[in-house]
Protein backbone atom coordinates (compact mmCIF):
# COMPACT_ATOMS: atom_id res chain seq x y z
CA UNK A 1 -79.17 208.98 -28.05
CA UNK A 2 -77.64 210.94 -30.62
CA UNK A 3 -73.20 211.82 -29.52
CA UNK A 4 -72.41 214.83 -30.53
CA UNK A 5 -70.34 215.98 -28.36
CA UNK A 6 -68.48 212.49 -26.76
CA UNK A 7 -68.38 212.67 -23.18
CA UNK A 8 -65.00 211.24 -23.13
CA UNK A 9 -63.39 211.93 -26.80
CA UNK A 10 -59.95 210.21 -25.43
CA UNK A 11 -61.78 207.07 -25.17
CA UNK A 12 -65.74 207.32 -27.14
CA UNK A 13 -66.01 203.26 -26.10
CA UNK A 14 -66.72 204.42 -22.84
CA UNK A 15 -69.08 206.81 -23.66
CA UNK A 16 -72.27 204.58 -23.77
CA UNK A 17 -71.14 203.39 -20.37
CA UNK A 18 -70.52 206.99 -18.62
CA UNK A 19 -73.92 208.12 -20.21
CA UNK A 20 -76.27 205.08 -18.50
CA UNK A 21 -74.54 205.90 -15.11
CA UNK A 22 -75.19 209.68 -15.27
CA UNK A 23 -78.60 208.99 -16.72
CA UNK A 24 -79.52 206.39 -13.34
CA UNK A 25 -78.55 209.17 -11.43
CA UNK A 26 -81.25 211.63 -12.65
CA UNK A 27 -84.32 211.68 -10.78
CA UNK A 28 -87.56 212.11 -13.04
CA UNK A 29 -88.18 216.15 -13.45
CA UNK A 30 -92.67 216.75 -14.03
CA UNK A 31 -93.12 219.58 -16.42
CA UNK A 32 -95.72 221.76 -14.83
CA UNK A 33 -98.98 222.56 -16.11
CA UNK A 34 -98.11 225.60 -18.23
CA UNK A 35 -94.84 223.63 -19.54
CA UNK A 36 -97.15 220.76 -20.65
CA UNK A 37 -99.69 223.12 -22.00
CA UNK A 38 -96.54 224.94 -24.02
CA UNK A 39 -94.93 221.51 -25.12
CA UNK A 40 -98.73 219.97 -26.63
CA UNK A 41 -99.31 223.38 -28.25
CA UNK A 42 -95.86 223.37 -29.90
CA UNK A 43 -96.04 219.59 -31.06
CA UNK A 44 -100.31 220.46 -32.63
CA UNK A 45 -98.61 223.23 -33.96
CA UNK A 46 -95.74 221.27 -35.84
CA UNK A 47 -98.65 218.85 -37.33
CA UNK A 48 -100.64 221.21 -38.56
CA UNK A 49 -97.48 223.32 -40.73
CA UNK A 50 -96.62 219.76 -41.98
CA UNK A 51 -100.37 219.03 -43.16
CA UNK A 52 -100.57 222.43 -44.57
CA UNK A 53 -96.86 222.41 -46.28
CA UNK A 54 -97.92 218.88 -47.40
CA UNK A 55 -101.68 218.62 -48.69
CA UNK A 56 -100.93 219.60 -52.10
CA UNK A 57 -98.38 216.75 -52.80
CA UNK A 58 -99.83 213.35 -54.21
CA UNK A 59 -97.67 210.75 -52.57
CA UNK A 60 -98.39 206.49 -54.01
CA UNK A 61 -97.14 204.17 -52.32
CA UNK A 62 -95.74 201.40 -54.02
CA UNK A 63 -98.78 198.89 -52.73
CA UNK A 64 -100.97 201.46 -53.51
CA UNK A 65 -102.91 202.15 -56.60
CA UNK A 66 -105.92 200.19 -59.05
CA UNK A 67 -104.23 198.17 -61.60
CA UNK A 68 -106.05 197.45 -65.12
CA UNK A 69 -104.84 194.77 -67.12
CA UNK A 70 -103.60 195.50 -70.33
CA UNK A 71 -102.85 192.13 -71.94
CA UNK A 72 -102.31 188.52 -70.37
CA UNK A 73 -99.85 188.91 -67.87
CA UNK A 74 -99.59 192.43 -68.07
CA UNK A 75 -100.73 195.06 -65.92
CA UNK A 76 -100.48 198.88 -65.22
CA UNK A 77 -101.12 200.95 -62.41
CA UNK A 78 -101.49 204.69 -63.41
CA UNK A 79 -99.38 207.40 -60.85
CA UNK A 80 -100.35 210.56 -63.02
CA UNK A 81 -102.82 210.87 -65.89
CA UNK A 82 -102.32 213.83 -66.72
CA UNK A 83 -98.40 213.73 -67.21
CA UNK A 84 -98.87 210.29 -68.51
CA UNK A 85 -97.42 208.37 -66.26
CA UNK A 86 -97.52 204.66 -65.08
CA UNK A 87 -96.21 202.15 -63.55
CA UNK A 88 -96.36 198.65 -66.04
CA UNK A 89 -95.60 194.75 -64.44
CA UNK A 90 -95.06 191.99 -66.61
CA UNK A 91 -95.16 188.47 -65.63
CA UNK A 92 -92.73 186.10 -67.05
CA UNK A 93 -93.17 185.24 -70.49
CA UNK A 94 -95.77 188.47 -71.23
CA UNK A 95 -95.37 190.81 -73.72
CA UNK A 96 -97.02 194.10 -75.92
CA UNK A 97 -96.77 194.11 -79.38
CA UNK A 98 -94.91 196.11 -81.30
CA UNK A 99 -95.79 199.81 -81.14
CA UNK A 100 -94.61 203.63 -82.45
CA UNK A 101 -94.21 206.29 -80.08
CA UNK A 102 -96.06 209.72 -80.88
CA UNK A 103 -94.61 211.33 -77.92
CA UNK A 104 -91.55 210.70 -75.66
CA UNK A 105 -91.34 207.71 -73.20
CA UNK A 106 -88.78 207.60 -70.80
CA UNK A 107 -88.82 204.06 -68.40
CA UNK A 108 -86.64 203.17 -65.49
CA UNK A 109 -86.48 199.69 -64.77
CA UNK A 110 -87.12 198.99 -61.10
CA UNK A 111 -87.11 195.08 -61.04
CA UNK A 112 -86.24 192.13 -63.58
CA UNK A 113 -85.25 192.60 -67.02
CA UNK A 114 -87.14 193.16 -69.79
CA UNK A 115 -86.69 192.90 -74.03
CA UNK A 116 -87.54 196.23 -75.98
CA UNK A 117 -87.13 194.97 -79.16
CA UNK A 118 -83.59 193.60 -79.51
CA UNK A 119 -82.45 195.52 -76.74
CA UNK A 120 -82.65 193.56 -73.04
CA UNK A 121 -82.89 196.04 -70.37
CA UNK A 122 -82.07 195.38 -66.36
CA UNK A 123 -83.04 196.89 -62.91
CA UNK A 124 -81.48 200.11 -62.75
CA UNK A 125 -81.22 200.98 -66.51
CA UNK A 126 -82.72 204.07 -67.75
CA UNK A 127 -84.32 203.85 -71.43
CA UNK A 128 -86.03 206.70 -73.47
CA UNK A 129 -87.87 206.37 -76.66
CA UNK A 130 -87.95 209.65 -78.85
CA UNK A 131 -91.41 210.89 -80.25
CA UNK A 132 -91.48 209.35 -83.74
CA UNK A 133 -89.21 205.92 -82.95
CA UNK A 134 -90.49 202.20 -82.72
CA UNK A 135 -90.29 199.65 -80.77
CA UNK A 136 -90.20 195.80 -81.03
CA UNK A 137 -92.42 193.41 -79.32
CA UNK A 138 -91.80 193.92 -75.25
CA UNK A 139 -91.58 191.39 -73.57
CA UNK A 140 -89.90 189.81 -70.06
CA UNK A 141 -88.74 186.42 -70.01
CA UNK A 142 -88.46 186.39 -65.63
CA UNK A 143 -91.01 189.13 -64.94
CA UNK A 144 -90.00 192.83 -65.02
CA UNK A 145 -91.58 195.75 -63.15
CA UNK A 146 -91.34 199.34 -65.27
CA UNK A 147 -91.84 203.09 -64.65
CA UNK A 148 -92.77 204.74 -67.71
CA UNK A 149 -93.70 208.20 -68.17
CA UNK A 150 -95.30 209.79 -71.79
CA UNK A 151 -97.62 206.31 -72.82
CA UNK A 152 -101.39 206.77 -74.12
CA UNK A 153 -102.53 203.89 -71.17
CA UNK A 154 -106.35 204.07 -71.29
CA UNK A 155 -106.52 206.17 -74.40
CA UNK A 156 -108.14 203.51 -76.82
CA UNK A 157 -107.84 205.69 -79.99
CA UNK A 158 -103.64 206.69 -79.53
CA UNK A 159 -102.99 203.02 -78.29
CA UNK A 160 -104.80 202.16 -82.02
CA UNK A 161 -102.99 204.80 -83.22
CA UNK A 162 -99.25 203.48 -81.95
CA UNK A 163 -100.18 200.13 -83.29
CA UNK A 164 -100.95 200.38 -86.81
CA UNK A 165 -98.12 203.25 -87.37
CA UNK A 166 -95.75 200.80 -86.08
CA UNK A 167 -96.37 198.70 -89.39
CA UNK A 168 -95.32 201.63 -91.51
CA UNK A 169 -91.74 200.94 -92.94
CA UNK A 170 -88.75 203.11 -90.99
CA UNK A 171 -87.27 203.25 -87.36
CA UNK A 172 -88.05 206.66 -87.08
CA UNK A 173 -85.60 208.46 -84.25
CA UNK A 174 -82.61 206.99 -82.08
CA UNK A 175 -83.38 205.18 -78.89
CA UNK A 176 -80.85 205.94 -75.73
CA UNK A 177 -80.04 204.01 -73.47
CA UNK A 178 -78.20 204.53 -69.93
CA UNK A 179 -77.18 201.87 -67.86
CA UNK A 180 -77.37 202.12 -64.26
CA UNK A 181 -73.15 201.79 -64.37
CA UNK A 182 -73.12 204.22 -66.82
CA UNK A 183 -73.13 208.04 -66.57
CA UNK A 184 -71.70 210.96 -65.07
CA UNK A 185 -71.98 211.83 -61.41
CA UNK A 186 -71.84 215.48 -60.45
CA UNK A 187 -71.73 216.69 -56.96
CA UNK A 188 -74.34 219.23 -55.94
CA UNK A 189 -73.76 219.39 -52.68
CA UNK A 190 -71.47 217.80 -50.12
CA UNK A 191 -72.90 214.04 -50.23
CA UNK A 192 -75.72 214.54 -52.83
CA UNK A 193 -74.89 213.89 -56.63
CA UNK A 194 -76.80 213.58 -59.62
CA UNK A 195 -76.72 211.76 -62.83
CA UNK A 196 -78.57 213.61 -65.78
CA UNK A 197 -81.13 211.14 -68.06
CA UNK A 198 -82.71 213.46 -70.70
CA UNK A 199 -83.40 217.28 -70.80
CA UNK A 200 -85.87 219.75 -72.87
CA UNK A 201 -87.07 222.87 -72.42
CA UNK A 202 -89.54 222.19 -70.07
CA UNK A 203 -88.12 219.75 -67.94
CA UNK A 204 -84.96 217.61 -66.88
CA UNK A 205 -84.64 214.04 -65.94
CA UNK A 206 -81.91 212.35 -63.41
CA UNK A 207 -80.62 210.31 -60.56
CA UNK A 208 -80.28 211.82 -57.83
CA UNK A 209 -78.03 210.13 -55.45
CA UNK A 210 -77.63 211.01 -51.47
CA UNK A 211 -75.04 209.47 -48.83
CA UNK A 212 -76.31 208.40 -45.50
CA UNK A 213 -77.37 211.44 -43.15
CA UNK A 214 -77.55 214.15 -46.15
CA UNK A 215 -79.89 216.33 -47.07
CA UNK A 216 -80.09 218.20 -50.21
CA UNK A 217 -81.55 221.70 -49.39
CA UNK A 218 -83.41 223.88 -52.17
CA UNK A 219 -82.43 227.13 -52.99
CA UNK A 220 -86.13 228.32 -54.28
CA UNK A 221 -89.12 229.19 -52.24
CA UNK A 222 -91.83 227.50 -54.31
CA UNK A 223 -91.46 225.02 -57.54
CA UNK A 224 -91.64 226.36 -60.92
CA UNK A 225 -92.68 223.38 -62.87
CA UNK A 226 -94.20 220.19 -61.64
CA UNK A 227 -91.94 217.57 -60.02
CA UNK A 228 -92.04 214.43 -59.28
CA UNK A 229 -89.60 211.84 -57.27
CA UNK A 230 -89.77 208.01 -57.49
CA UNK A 231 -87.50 206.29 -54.50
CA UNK A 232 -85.14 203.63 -56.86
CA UNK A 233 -83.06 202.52 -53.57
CA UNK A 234 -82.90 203.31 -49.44
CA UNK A 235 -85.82 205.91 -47.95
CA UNK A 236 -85.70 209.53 -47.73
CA UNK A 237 -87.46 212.36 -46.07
CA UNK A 238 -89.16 214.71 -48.60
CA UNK A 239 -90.15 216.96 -45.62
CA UNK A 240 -92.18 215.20 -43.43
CA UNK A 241 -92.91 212.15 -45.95
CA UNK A 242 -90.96 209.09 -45.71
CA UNK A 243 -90.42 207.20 -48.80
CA UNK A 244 -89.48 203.56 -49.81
CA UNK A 245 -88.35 201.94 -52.66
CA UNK A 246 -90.69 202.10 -55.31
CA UNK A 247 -93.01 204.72 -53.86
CA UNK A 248 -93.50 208.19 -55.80
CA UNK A 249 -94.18 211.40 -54.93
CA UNK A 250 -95.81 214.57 -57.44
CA UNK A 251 -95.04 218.17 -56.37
CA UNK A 252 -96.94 220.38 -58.62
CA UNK A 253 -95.94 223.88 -59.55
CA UNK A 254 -96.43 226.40 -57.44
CA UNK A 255 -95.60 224.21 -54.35
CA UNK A 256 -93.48 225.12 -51.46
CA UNK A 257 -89.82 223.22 -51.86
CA UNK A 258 -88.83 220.73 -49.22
CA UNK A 259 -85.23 219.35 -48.04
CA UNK A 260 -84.47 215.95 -49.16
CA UNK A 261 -82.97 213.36 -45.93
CA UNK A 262 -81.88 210.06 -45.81
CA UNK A 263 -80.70 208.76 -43.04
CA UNK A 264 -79.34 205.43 -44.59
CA UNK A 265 -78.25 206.89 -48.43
CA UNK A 266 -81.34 206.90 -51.12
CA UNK A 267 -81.41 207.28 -54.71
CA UNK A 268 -84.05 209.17 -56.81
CA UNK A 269 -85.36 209.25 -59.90
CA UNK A 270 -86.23 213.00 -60.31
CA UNK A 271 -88.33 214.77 -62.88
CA UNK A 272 -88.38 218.64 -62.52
CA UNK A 273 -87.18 222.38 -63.41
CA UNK A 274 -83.34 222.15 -64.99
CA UNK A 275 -81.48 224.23 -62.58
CA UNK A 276 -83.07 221.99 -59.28
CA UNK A 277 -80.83 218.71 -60.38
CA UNK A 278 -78.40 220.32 -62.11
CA UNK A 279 -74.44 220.96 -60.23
CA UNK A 280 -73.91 224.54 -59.83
């Protein structure tokens, strides 16, 4: 039972204890058939907004999915085709060659470390990989489990593309990286905070942080650009829709907004619009 109001706020130990004694005292009360009729139609009525508010949001768990391998010991399990975005495992001791990247790929890390090149990246670090840079051989020496949005997976002629430009002498553009200690926090509301990753004209990138038993309300009626959400740590409510760690959700634009809940604290990775994860 949820206290709000302590029936004893001089001493709230007791309040468990007064509450079972007042509740053995109640004698079971029968709604009536018109009350039950009102209370079913209410509850169908609640399921059916939530299905409606709902259908047009793809939700993956993170056991769900197909999975094609890409090389020995490396897999990937696509979330969005369209946006370009995947989900890639590596088993210890795998690896991709070295490529060149002909659009922008950001990745979050979301278990293990991996090796981009010279660069070792952990659980928790945010990398992104500017149209026009290169990368080293990837590879994971204890296994490594990567979001990565902006790759050419299942396009045979770009991934033939990446490969042989990646021979061509130059580094081409600046890789950044964030660490998950790194960063600045900014509150957006009492108990929710965000981190920002990367930003363009079309879209922003961030953490999204929220404390336990917060919610982060919206402020527009309907998205303007796509979003998407990927749960990094805890579970939160996007509406109706509980998520876990690694499971991802895709609003598309044009979609009704929904509060964001945790009950226990949750942090987001969060692709959308610039002013939705941005402070105020």
């Amino acid at each position: 039972m949820k206290k709000r109001y302590p029936l004893d706020p001089d001493n709230p130990d007791a309040t468990q204890a007064v509450e079972s004694a007042l509740l053995q005292g109640l004698e079971p009360l029968a709604p009536s058939p018109a009350q039950r009729s009102g209370i079913r139609t209410r509850i169908f009525r609640r399921i059916h907004a939530s299905i409606a508010t709902e259908a047009e949001r793809i939700t993956i768990r993170s056991e769900q999915g197909i999975w094609r391998t890409l090389n020995p010991g490396v897999r990937a399990k696509t979330l969005d085709a369209i946006h370009r975005t995947f989900i890639l495992d590596l088993a210890p001791g795998a690896s991709l060659p070295m490529h060149r990247h002909h659009e922008d790929e950001e990745c979050i890390v979301l278990r293990g470390t991996a090796s981009l090149g010279a660069l070792t990246v952990s659980a928790g670090d945010y990398h992104l990989a500017r149209s026009g840079s290169r990368h080293g051989k990837i590879s994971s020496a204890t296994g490594a489990l990567l979001y990565l949005h902006g790759i050419p997976v299942g396009h045979t002629a770009e991934i033939a593309r990446d490969l042989l430009t990646a021979l061509l002498p130059g580094e081409g553009r600046e890789l950044l990286t964030i660490r998950a200690q790194d960063g600045i926090w900014s509150e957006l509301t009492p108990g929710v905070s965000s981190k920002p990753l990367f930003e363009t004209t079309q879209a922003h990138s961030a953490l999204v942080r929220l404390d336990a038993s917060t919610s982060w309300p919206m402020d527009q009626a309907h998205l303007s650009r796509d979003e998407e959400c990927l749960l990094l740590e805890g579970d939160a409510f996007i509406g109706d829709t509980l998520l876990r760690h690694g499971d991802w959700q895709l609003a598309p634009a044009g979609t009704q907004t929904l509060p964001i809940t945790s009950d226990h604290g949750a942090l987001l990775f969060v692709r959308s619009g610039l002013d939705r994860i941005t402070a105020k």
